[in-house]
N, C-alpha and C. Protein backbone atom coordinates (compact mmCIF):
# COMPACT_ATOMS: atom_id res chain seq x y z
N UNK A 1 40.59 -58.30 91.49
CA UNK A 1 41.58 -58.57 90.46
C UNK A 1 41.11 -59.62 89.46
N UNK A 2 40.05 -60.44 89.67
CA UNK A 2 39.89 -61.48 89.02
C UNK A 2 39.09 -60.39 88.07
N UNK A 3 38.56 -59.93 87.60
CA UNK A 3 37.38 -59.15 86.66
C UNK A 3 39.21 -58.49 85.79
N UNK A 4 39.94 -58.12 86.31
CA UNK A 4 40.64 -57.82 85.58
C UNK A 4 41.62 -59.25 84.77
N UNK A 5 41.63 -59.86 85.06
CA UNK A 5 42.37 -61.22 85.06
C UNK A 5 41.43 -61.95 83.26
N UNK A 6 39.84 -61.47 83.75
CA UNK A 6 39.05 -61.80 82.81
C UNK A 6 39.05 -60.69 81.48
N UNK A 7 39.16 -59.55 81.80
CA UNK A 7 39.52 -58.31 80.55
C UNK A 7 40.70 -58.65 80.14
N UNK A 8 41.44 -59.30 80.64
CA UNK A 8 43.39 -59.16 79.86
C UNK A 8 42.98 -60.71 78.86
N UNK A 9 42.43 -61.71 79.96
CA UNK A 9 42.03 -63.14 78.74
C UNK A 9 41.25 -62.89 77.24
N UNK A 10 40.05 -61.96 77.43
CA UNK A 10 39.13 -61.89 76.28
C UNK A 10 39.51 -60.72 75.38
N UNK A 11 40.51 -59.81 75.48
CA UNK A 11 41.36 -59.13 75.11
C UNK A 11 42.40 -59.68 74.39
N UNK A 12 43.48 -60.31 75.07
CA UNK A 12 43.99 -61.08 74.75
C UNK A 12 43.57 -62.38 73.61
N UNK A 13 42.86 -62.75 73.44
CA UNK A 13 41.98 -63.47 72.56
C UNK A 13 41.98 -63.07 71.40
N UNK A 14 41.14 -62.05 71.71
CA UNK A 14 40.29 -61.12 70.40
C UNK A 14 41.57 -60.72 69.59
N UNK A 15 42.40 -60.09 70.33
CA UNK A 15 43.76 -59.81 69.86
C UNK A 15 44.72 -60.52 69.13
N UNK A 16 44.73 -61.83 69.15
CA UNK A 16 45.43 -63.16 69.07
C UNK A 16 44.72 -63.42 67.50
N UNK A 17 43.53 -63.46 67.95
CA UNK A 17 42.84 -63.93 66.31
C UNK A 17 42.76 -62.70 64.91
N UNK A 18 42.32 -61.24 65.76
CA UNK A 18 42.77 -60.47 64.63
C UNK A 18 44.35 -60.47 64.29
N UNK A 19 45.40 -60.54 64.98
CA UNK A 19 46.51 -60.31 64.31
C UNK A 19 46.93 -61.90 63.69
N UNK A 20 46.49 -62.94 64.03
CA UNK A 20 46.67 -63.99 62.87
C UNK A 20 46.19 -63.88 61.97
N UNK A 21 44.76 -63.40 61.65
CA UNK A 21 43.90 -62.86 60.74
C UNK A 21 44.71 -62.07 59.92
N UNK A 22 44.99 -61.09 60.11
CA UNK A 22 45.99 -59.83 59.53
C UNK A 22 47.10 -60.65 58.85
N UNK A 23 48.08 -61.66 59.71
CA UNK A 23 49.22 -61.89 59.23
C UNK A 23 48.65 -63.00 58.32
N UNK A 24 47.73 -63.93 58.11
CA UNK A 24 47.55 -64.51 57.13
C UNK A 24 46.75 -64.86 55.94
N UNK A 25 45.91 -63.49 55.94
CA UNK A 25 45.60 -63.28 54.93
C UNK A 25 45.13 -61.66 55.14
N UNK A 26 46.19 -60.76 54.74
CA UNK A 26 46.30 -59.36 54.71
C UNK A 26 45.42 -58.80 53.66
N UNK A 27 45.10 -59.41 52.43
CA UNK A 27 44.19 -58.68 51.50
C UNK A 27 42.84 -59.03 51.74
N UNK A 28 42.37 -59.60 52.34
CA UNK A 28 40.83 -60.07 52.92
C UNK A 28 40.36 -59.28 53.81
N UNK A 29 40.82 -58.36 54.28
CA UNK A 29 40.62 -57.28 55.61
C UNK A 29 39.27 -56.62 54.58
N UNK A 30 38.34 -56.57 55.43
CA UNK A 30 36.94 -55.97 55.26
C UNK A 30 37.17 -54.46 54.74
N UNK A 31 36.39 -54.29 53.87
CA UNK A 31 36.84 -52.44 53.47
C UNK A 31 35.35 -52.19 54.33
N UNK A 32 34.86 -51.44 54.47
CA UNK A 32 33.95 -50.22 54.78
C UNK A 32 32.97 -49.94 53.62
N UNK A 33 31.76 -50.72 53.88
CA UNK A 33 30.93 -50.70 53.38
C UNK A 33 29.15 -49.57 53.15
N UNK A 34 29.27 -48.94 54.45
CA UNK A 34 28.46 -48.18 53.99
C UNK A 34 27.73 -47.91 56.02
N UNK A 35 27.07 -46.32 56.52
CA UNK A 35 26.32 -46.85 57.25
C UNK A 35 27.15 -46.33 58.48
N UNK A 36 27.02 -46.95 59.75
CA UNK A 36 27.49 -47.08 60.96
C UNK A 36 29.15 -47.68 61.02
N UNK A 37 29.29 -48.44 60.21
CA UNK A 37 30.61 -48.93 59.68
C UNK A 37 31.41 -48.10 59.13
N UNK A 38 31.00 -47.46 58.52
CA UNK A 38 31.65 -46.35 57.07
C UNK A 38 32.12 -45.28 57.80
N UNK A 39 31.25 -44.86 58.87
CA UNK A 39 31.54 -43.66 59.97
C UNK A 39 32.74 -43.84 61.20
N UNK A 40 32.46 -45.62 61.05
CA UNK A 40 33.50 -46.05 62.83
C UNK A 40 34.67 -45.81 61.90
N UNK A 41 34.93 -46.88 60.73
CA UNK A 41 36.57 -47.28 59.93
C UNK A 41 37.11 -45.71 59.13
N UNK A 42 36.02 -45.01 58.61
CA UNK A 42 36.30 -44.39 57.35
C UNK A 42 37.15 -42.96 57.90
N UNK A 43 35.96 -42.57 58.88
CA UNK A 43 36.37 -40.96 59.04
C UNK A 43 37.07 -40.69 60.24
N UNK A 44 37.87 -39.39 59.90
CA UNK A 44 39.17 -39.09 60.61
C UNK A 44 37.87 -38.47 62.07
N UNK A 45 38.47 -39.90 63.08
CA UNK A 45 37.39 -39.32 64.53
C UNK A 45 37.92 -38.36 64.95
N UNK A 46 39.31 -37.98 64.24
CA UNK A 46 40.18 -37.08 65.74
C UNK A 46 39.55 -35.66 64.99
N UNK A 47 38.90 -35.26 63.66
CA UNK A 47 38.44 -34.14 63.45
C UNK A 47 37.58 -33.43 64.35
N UNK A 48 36.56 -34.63 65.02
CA UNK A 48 35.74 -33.99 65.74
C UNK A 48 36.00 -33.76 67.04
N UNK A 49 37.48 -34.15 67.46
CA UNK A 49 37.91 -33.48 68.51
C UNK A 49 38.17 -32.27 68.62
N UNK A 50 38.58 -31.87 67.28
CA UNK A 50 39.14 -30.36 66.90
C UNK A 50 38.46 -29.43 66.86
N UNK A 51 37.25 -29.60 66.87
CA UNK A 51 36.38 -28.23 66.96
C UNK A 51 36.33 -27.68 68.27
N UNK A 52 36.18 -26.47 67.98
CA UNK A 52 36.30 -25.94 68.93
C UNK A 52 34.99 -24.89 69.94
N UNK A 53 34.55 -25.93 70.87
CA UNK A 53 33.70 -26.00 72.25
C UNK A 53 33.68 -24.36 72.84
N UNK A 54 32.56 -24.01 72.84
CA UNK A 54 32.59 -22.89 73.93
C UNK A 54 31.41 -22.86 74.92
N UNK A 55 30.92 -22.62 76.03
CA UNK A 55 30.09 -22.90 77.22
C UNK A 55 30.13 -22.03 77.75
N UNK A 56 30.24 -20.18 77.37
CA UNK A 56 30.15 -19.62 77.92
C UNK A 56 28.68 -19.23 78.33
N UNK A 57 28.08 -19.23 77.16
CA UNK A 57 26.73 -18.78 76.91
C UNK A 57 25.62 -19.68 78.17
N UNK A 58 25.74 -20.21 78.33
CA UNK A 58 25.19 -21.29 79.39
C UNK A 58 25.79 -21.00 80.43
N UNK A 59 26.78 -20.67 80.55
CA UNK A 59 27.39 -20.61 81.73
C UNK A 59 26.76 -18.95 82.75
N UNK A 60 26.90 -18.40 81.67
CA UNK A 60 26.54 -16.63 82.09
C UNK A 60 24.90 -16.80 82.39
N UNK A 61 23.91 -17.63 81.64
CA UNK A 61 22.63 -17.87 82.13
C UNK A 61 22.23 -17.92 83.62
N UNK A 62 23.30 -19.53 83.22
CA UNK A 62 22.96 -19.89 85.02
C UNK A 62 24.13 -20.20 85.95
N UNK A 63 24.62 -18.64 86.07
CA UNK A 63 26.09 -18.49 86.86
C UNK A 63 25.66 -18.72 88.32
N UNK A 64 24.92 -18.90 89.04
CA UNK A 64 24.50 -18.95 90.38
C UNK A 64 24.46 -20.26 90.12
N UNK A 65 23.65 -21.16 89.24
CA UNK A 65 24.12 -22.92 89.95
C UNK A 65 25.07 -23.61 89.35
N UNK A 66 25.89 -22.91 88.90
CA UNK A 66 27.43 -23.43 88.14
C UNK A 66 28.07 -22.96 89.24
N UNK A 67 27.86 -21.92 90.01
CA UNK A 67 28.77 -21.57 90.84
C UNK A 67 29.03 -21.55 92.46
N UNK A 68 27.95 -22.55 92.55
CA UNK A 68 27.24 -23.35 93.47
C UNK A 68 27.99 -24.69 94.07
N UNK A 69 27.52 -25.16 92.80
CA UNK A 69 27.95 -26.56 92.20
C UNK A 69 30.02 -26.37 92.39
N UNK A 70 30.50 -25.55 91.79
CA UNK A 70 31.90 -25.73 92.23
C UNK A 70 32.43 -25.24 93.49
N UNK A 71 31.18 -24.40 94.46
CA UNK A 71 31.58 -24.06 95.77
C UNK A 71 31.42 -25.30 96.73
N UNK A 72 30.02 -26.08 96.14
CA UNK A 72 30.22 -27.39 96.61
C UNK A 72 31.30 -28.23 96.52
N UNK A 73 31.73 -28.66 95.48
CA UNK A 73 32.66 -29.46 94.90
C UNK A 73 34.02 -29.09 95.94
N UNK A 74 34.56 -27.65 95.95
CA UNK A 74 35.60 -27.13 96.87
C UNK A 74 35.75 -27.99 98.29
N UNK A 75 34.03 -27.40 98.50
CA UNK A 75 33.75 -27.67 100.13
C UNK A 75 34.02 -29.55 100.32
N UNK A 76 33.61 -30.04 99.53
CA UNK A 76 33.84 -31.64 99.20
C UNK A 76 35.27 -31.86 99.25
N UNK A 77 36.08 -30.92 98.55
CA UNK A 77 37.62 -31.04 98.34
C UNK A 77 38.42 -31.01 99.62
N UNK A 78 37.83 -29.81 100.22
CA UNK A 78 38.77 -29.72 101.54
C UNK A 78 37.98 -30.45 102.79
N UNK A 79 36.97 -31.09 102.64
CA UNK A 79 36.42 -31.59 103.88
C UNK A 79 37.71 -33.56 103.21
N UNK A 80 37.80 -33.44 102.27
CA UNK A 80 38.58 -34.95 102.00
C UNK A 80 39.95 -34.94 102.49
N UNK A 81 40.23 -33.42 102.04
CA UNK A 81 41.71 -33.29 102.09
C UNK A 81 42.07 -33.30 103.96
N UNK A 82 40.89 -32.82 104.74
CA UNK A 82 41.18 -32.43 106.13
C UNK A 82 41.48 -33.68 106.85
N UNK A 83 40.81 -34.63 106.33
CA UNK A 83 40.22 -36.42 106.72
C UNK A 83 41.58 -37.20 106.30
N UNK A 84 42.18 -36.46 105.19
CA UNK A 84 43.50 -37.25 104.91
C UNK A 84 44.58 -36.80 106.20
N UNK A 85 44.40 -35.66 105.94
CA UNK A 85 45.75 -34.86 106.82
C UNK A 85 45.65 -35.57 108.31
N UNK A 86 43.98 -35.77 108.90
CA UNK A 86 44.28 -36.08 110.26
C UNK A 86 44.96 -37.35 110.24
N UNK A 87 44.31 -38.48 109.19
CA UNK A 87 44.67 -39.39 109.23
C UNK A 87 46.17 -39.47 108.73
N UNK A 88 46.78 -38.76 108.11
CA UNK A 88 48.12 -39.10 108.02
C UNK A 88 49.12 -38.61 109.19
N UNK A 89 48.63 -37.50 109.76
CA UNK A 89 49.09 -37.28 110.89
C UNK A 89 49.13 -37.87 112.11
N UNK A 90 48.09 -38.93 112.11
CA UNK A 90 48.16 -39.75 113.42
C UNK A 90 48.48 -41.04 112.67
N UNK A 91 48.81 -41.65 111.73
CA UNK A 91 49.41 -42.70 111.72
C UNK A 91 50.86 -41.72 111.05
N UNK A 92 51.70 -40.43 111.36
CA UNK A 92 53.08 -40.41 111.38
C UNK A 92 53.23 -40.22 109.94
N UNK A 93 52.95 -40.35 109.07
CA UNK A 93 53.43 -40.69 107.68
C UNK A 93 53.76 -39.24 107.32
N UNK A 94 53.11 -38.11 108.00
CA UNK A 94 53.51 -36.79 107.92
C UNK A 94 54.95 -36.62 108.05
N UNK A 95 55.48 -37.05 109.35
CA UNK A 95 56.44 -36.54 110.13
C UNK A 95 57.74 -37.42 109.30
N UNK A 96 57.33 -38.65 108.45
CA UNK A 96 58.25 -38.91 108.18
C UNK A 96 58.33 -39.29 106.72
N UNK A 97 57.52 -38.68 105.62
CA UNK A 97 57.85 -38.48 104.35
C UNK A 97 57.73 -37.01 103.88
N UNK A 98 58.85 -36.22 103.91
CA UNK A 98 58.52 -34.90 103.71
C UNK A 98 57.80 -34.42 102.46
N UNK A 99 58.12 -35.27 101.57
CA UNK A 99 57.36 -34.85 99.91
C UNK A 99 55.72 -34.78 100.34
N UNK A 100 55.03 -35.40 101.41
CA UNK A 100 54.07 -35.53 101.53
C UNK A 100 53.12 -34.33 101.87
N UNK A 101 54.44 -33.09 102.73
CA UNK A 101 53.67 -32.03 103.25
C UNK A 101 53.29 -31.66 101.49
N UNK A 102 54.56 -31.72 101.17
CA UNK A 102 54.28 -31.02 99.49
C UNK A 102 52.47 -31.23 98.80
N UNK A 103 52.70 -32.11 98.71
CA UNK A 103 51.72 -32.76 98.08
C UNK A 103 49.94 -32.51 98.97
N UNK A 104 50.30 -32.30 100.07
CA UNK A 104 48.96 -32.09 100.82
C UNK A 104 48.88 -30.53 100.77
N UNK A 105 49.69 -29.68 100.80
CA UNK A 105 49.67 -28.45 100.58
C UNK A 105 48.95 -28.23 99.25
N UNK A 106 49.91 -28.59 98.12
CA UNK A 106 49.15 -28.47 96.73
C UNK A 106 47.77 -28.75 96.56
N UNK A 107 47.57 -29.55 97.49
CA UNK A 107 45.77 -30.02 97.05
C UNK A 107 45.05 -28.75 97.75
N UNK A 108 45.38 -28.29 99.04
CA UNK A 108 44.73 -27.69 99.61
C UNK A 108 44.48 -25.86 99.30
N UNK A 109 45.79 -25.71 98.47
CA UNK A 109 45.88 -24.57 97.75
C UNK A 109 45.03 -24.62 96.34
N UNK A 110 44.65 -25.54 95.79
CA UNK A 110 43.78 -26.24 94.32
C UNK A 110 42.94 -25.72 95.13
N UNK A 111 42.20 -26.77 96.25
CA UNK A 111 40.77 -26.69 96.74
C UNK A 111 41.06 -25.17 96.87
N UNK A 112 41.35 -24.23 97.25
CA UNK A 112 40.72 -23.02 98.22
C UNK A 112 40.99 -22.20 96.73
N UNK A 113 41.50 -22.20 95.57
CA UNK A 113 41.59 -21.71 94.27
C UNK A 113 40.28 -22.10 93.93
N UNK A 114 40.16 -23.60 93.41
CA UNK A 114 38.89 -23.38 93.35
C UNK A 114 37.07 -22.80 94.14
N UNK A 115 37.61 -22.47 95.53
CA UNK A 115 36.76 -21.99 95.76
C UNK A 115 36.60 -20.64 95.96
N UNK A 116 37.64 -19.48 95.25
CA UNK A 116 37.43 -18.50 95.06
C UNK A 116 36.95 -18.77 93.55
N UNK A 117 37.15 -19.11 92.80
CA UNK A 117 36.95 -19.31 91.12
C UNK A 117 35.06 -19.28 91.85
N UNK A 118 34.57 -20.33 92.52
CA UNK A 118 33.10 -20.55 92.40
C UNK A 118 32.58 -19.55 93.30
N UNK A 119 32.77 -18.51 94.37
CA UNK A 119 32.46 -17.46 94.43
C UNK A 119 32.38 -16.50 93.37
N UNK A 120 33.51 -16.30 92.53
CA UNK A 120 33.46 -15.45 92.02
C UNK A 120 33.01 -15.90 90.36
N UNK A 121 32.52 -16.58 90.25
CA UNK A 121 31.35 -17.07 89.09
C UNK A 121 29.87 -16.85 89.79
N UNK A 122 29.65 -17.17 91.29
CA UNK A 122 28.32 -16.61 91.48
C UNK A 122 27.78 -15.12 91.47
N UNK A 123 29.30 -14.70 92.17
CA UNK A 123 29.06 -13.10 92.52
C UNK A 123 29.05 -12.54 91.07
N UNK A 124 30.30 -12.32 90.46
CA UNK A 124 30.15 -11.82 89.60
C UNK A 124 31.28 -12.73 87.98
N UNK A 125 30.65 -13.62 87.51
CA UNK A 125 31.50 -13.88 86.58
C UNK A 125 31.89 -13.50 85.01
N UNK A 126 31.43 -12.48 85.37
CA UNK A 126 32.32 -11.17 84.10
C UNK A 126 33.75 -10.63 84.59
N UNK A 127 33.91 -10.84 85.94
CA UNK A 127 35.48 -10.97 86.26
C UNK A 127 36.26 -12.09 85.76
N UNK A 128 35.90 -13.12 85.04
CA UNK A 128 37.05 -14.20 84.57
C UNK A 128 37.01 -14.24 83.54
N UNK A 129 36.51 -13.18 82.79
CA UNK A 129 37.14 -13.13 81.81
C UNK A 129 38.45 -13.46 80.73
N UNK A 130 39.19 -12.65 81.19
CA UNK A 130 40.25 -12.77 81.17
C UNK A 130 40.46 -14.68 81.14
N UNK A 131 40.49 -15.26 82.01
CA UNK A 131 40.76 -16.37 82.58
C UNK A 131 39.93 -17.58 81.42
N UNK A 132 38.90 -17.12 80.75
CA UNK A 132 38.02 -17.61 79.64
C UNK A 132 39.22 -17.43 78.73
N UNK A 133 39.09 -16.42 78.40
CA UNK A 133 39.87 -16.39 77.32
C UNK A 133 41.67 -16.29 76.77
N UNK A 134 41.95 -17.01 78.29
CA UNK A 134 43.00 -18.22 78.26
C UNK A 134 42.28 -19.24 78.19
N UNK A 135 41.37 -19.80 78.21
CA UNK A 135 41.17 -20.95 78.20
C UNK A 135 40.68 -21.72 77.02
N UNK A 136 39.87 -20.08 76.43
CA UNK A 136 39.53 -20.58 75.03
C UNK A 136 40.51 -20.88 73.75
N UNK A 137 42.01 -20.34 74.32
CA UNK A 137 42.53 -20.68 73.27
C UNK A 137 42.82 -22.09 72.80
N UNK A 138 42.77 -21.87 71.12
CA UNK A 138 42.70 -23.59 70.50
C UNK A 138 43.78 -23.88 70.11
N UNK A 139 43.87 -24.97 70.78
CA UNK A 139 45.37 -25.90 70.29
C UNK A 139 45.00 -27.37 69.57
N UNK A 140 44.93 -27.26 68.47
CA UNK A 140 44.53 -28.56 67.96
C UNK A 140 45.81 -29.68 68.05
N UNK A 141 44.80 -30.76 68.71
CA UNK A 141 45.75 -32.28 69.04
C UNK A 141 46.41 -32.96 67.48
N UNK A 142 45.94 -32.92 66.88
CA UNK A 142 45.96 -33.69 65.79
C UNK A 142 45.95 -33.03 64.43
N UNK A 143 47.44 -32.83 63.77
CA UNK A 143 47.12 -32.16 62.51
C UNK A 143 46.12 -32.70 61.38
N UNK A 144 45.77 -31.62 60.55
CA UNK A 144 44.57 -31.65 60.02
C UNK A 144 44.89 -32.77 59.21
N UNK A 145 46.05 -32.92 58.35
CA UNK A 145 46.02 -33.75 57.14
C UNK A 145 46.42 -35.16 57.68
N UNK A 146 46.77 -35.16 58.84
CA UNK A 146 46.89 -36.68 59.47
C UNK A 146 46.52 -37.91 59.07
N UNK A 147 46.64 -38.82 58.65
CA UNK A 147 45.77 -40.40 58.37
C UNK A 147 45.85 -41.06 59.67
N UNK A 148 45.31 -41.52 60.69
CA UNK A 148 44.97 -41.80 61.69
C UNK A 148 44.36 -43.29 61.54
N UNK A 149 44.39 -44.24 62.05
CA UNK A 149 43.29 -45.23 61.96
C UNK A 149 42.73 -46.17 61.24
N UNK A 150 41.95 -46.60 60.55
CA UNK A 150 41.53 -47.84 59.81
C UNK A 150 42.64 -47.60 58.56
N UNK A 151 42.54 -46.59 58.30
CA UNK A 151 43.56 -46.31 56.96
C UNK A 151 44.86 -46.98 56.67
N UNK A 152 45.39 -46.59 58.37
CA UNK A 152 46.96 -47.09 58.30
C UNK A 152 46.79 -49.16 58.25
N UNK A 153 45.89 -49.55 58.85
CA UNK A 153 45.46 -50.68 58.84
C UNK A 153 45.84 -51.35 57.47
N UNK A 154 45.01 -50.57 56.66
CA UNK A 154 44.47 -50.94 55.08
C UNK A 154 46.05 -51.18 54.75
N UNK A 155 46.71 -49.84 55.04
CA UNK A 155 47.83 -50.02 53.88
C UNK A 155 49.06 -50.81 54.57
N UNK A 156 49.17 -51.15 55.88
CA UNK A 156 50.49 -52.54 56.72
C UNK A 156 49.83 -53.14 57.22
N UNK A 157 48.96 -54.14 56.56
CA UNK A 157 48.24 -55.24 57.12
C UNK A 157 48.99 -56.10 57.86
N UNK A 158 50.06 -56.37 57.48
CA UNK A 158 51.23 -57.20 57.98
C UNK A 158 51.31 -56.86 59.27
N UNK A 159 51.98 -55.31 59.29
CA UNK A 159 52.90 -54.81 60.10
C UNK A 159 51.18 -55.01 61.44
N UNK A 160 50.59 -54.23 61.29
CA UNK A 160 49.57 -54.41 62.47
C UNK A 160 49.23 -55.16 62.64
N UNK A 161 48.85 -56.22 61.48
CA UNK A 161 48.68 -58.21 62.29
C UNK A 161 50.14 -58.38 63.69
N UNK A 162 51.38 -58.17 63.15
CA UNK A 162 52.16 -58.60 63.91
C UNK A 162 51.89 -57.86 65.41
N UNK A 163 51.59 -56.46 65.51
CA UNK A 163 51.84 -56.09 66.52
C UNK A 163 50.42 -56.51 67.33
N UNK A 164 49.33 -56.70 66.97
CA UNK A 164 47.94 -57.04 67.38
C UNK A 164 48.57 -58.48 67.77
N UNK A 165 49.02 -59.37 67.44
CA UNK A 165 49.81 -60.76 68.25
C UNK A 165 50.46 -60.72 69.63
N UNK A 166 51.35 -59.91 69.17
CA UNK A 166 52.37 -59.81 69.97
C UNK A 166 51.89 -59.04 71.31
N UNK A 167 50.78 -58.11 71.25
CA UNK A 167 50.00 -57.45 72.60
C UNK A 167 49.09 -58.53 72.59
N UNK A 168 48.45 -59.29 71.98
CA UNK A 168 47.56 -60.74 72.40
C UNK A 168 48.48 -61.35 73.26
N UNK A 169 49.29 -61.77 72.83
CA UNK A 169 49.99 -62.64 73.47
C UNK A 169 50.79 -62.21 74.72
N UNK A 170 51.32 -60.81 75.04
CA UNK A 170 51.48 -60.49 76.28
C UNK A 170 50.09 -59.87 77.19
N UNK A 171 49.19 -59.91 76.37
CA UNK A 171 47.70 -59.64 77.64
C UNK A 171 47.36 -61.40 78.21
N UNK A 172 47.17 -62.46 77.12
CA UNK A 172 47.35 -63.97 77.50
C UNK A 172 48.43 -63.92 78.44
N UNK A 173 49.72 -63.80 78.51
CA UNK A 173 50.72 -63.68 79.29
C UNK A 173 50.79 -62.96 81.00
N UNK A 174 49.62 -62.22 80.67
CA UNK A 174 49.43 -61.73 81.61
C UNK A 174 48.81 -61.78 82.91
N UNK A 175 47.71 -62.48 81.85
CA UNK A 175 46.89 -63.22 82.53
C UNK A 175 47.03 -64.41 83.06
N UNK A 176 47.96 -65.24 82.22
CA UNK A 176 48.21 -66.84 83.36
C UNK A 176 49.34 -65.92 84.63
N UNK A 177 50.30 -65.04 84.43
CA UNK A 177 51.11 -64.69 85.57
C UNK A 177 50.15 -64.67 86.47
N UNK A 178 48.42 -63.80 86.11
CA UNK A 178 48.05 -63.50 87.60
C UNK A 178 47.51 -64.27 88.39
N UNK A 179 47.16 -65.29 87.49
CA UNK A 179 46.56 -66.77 87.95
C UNK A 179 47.60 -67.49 88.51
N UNK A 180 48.62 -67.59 88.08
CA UNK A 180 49.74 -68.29 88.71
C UNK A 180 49.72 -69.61 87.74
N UNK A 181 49.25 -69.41 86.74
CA UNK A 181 49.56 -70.33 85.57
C UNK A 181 50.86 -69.95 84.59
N UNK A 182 51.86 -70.25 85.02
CA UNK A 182 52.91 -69.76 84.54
C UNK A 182 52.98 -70.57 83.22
N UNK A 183 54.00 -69.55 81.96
CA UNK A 183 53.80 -70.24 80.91
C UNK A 183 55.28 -70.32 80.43
């Protein structure tokens, strides 16, 4: 907990000085000059979330160690899930939180799904088809014309100084609670 105790202080900090920064002198905020900078502040990052990824082609290459690899992964799944069950069963926690069968069932029905999915990518994965192409469909996160980011900055310098304080000051806050430096 202490490594976290140290991320909420230097957080907290950093946070503290940009939003005083912001709240007292809002037209001094750095524009975007050119470069590695121009790319972090300028451009909409969430565009390049939006494209849209496909892996089939790689996948159909080398369908025997993709499909390997998730028969492993399965076998990993239910050898964890078996290690839980004994152990929850002999310390009781079975017998006496019922949501729990729930929940150990669900995993164990995942694992054995996924390990027909990785059979049937080795044997033959021109059968999931179908199942691709649910998957390929695109749902973009973020409409296109969105302003996202450094932008909104530029134009409520104010408004985001204040709120960059006010999370400084409850990550500082946070951090003397865990210390037991109460404030």
């Amino acid at each position: 907990m202490q490594w976290l105790n140290v991320i909420l202080t230097i957080s907290g900090m950093f946070e503290v000085a940009a939003g005083a920064g912001l709240l007292l002198m809002p037209k001094r905020m750095p524009r975007a000059q050119g470069g590695l900078q121009q790319w972090l502040l300028e451009h909409n990052l969430a565009t390049k979330l939006n494209r849209y990824q496909s892996i089939e082609r790689p996948l159909y290459r080398h369908h025997r160690i993709f499909g390997t690899a998730v028969i492993a992964g399965a076998f990993i799944l239910l050898a964890l899930l078996g290690r839980l069950y004994t152990y929850l069963f002999a310390s009781g926690t079975l017998i006496h939180l019922p949501g729990v069968w729930l929940a150990m069932l669900a995993g164990f029905a995942l694992a054995i799904m996924i390990l027909v999915i990785g059979i049937t990518i080795v044997i033959r994965p021109s059968a999931l088809k179908r199942l691709e192409a649910i998957s390929n469909r695109w749902i973009e996160p973020f409409p296109a014309s969105a302003d996202y980011g450094i932008n909104l900055i530029w134009r409520f310098p104010k408004q985001t100084g204040m709120l960059l304080l006010m999370a400084g000051i409850a990550c500082l806050w946070a951090a003397a609670r865990m210390t037991g430096a109460y404030i």
